[in-house]
PDB file of N, CA and C in Angstrom:
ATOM      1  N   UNK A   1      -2.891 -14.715  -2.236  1.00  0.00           N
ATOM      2  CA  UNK A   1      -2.981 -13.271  -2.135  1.00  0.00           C
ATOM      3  C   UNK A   1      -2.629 -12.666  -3.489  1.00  0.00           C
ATOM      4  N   UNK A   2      -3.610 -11.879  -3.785  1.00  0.00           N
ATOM      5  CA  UNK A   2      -3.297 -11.257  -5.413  1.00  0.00           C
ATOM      6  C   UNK A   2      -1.966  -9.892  -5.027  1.00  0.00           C
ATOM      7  N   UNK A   3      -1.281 -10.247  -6.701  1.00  0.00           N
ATOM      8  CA  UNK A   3      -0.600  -8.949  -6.135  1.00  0.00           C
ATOM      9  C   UNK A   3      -0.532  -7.684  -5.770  1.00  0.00           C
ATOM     10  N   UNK A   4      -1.714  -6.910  -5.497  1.00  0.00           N
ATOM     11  CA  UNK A   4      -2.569  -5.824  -5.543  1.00  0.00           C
ATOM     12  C   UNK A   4      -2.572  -5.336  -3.945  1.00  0.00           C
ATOM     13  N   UNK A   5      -2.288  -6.845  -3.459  1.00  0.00           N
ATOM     14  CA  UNK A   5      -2.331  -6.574  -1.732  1.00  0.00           C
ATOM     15  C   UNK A   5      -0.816  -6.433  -1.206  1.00  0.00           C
ATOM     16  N   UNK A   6       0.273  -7.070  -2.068  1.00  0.00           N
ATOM     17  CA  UNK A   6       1.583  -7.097  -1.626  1.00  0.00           C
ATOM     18  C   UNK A   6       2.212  -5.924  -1.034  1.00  0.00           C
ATOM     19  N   UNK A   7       1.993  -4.858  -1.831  1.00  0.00           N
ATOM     20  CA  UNK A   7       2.871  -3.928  -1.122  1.00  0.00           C
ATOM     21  C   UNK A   7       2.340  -3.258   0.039  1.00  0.00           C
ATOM     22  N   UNK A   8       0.829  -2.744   0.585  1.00  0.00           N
ATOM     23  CA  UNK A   8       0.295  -2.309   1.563  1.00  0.00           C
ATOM     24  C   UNK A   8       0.152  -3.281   2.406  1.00  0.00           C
ATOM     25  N   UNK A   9       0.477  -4.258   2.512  1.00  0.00           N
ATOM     26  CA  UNK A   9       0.586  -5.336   3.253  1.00  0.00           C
ATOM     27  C   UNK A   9       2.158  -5.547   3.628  1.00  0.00           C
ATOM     28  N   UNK A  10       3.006  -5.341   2.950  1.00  0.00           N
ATOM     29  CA  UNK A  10       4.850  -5.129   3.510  1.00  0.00           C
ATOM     30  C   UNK A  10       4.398  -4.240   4.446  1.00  0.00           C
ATOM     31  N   UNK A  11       3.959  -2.868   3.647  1.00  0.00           N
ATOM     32  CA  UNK A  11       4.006  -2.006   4.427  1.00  0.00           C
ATOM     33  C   UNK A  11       3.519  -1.786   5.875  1.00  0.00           C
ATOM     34  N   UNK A  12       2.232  -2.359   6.201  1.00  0.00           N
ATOM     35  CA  UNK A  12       1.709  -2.724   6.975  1.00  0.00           C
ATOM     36  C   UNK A  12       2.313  -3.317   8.320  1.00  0.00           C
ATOM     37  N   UNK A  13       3.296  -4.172   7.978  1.00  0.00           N
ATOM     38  CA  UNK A  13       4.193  -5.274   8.645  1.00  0.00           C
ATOM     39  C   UNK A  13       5.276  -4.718   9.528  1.00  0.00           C
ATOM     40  N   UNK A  14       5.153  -3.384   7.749  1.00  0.00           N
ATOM     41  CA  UNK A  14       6.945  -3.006   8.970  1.00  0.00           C
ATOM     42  C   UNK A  14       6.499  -1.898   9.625  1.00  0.00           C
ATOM     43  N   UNK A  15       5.351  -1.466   9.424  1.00  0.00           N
ATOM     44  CA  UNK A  15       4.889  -0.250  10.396  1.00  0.00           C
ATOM     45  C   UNK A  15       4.549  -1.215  11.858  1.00  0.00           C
ATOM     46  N   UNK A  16       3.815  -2.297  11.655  1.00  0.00           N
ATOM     47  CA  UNK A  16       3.940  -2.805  13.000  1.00  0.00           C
ATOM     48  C   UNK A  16       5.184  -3.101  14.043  1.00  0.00           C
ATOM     49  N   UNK A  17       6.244  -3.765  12.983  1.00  0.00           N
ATOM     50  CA  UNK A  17       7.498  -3.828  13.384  1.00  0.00           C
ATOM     51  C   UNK A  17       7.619  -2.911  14.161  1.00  0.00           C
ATOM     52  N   UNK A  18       7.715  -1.723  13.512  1.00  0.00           N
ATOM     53  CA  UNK A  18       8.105  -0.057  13.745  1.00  0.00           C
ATOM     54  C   UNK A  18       7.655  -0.004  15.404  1.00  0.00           C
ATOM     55  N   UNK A  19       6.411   0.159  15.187  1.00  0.00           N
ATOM     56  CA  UNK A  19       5.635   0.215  16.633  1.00  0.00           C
ATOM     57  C   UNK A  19       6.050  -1.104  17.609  1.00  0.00           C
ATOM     58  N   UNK A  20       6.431  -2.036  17.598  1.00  0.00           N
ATOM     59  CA  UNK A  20       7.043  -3.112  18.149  1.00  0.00           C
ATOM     60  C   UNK A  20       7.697  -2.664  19.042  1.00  0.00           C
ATOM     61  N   UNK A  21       8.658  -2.563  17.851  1.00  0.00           N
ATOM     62  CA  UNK A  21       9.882  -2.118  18.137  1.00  0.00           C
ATOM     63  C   UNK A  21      10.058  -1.198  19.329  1.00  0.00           C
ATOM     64  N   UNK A  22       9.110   0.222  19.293  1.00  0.00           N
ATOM     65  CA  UNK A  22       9.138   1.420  20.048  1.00  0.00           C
ATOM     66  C   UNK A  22       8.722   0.637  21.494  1.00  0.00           C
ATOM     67  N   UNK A  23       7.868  -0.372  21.628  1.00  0.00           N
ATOM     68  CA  UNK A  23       7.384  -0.630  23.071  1.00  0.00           C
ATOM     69  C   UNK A  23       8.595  -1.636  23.419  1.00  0.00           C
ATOM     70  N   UNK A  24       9.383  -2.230  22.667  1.00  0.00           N
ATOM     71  CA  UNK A  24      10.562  -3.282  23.194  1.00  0.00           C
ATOM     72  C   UNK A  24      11.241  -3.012  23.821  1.00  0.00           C
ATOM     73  N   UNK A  25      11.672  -1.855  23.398  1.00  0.00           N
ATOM     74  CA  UNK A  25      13.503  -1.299  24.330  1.00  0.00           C
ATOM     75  C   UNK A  25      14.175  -0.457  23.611  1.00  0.00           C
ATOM     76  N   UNK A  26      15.123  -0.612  24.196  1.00  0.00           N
ATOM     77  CA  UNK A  26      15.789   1.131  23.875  1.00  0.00           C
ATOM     78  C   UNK A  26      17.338   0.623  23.221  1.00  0.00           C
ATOM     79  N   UNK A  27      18.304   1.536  22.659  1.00  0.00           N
ATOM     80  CA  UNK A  27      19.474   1.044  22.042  1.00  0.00           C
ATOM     81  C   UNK A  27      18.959   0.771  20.756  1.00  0.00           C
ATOM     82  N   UNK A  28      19.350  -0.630  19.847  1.00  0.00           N
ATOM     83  CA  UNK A  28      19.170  -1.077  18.544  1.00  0.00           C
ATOM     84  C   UNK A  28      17.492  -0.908  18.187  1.00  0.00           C
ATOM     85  N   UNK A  29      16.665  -1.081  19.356  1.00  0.00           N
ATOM     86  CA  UNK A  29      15.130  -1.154  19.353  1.00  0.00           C
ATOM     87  C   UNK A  29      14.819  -0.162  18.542  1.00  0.00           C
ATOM     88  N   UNK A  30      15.533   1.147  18.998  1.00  0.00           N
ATOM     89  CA  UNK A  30      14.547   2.780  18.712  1.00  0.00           C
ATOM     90  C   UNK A  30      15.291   2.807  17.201  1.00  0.00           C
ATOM     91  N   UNK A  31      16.600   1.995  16.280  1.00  0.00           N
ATOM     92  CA  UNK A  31      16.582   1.990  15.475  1.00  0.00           C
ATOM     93  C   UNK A  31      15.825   1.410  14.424  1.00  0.00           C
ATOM     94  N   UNK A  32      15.364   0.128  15.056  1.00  0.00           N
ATOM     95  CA  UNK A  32      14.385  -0.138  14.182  1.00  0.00           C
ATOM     96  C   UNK A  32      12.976   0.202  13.651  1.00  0.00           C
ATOM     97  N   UNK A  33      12.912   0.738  15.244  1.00  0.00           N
ATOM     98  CA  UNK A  33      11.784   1.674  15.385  1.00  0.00           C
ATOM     99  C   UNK A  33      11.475   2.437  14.044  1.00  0.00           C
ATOM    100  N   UNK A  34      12.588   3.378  13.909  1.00  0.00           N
ATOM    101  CA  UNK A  34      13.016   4.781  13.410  1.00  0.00           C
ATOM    102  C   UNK A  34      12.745   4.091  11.373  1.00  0.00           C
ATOM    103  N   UNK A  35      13.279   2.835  11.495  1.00  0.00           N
ATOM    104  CA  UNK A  35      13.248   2.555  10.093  1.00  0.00           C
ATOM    105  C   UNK A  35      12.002   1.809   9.935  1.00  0.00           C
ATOM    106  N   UNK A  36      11.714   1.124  10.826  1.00  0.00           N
ATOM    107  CA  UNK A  36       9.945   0.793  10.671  1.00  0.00           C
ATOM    108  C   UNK A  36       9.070   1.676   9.950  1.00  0.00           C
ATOM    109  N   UNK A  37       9.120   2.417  10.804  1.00  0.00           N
ATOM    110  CA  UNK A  37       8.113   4.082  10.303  1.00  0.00           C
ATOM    111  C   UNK A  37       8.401   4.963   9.573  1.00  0.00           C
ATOM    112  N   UNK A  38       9.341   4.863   8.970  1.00  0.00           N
ATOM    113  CA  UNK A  38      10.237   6.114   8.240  1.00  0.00           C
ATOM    114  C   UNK A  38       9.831   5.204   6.532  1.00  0.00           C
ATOM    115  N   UNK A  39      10.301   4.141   6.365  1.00  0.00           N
ATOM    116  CA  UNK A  39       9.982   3.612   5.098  1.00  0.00           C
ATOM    117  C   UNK A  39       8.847   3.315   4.542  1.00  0.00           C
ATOM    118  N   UNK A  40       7.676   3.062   5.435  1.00  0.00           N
ATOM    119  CA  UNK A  40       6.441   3.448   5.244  1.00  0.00           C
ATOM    120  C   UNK A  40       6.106   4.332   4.503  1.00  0.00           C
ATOM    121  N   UNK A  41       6.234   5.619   5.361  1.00  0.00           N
ATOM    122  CA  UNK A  41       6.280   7.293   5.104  1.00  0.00           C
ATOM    123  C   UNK A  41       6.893   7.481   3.888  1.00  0.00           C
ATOM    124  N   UNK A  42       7.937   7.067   4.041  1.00  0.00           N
ATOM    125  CA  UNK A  42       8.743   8.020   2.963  1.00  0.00           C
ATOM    126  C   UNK A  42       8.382   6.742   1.448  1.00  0.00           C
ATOM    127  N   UNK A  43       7.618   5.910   1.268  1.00  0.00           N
ATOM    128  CA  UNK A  43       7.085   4.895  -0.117  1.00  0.00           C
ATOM    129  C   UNK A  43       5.961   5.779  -0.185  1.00  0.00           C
ATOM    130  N   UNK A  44       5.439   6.517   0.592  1.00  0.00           N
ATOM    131  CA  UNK A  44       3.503   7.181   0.535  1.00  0.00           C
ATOM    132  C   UNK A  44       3.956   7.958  -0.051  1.00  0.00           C
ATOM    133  N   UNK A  45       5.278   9.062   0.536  1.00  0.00           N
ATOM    134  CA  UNK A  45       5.599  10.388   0.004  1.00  0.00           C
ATOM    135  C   UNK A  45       5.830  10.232  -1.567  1.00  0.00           C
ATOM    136  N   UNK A  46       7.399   9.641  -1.652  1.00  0.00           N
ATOM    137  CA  UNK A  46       7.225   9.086  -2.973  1.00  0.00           C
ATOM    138  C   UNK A  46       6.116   8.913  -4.504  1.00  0.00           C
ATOM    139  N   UNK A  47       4.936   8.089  -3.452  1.00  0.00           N
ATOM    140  CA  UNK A  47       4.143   7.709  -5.011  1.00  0.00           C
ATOM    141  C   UNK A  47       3.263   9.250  -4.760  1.00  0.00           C
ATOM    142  N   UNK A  48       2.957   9.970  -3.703  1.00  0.00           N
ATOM    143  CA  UNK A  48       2.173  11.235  -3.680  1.00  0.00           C
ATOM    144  C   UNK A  48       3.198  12.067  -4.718  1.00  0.00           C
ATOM    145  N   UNK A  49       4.319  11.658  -4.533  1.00  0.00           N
ATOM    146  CA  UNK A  49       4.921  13.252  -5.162  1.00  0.00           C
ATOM    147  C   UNK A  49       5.085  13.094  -6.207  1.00  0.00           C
ATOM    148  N   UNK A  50       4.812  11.323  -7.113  1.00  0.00           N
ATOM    149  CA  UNK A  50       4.768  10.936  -8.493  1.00  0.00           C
ATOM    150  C   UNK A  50       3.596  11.118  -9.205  1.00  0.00           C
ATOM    151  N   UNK A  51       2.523  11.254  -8.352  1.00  0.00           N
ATOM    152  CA  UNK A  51       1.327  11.695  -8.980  1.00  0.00           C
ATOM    153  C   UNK A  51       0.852  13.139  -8.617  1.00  0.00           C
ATOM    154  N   UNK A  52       1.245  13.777  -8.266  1.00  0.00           N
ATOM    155  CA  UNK A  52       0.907  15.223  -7.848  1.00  0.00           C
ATOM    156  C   UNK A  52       0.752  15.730  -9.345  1.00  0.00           C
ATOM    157  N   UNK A  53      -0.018  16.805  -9.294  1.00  0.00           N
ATOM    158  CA  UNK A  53      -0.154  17.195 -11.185  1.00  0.00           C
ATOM    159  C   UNK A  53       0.961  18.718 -10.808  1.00  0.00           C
ATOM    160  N   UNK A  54       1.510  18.528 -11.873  1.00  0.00           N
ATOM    161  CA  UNK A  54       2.370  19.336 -12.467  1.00  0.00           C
ATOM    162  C   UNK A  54       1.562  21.264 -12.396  1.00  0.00           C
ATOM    163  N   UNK A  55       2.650  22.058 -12.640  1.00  0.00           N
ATOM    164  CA  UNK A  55       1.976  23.617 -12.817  1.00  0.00           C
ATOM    165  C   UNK A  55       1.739  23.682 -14.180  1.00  0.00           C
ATOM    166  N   UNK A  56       2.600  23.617 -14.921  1.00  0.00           N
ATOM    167  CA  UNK A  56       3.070  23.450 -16.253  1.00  0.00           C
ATOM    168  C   UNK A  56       2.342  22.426 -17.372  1.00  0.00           C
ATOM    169  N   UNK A  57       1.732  21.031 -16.693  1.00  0.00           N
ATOM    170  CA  UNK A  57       1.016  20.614 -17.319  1.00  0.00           C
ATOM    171  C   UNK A  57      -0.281  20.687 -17.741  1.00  0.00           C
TER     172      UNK A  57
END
């Protein structure tokens, strides 16, 4: 696997996790849940808000 696929492919994994998680059970489950899907999200937000163009530039 080239490295080009590595990270949307983590990502991928733990979003499934994520969703796993939500149909498993309840207690520690809905935490993992919660971080499954949340670190996804919040790596997209991240590189969106690193490339967003500037006002100023």
């Amino acid at each position: 696997m080239s490295g080009v696929w590595r990270i949307p492919t983590a990502l991928a994994l733990l979003s499934l996790v994520g969703l796993a998680a939500a149909i498993l059970g309840d207690g520690v489950w809905h935490w993992i849940c919660w971080a499954g899907l949340f670190i996804p999200l919040a790596v997209c937000a991240a590189k969106l808000w690193r490339q967003w163009p500037r006002a100023g530039a």
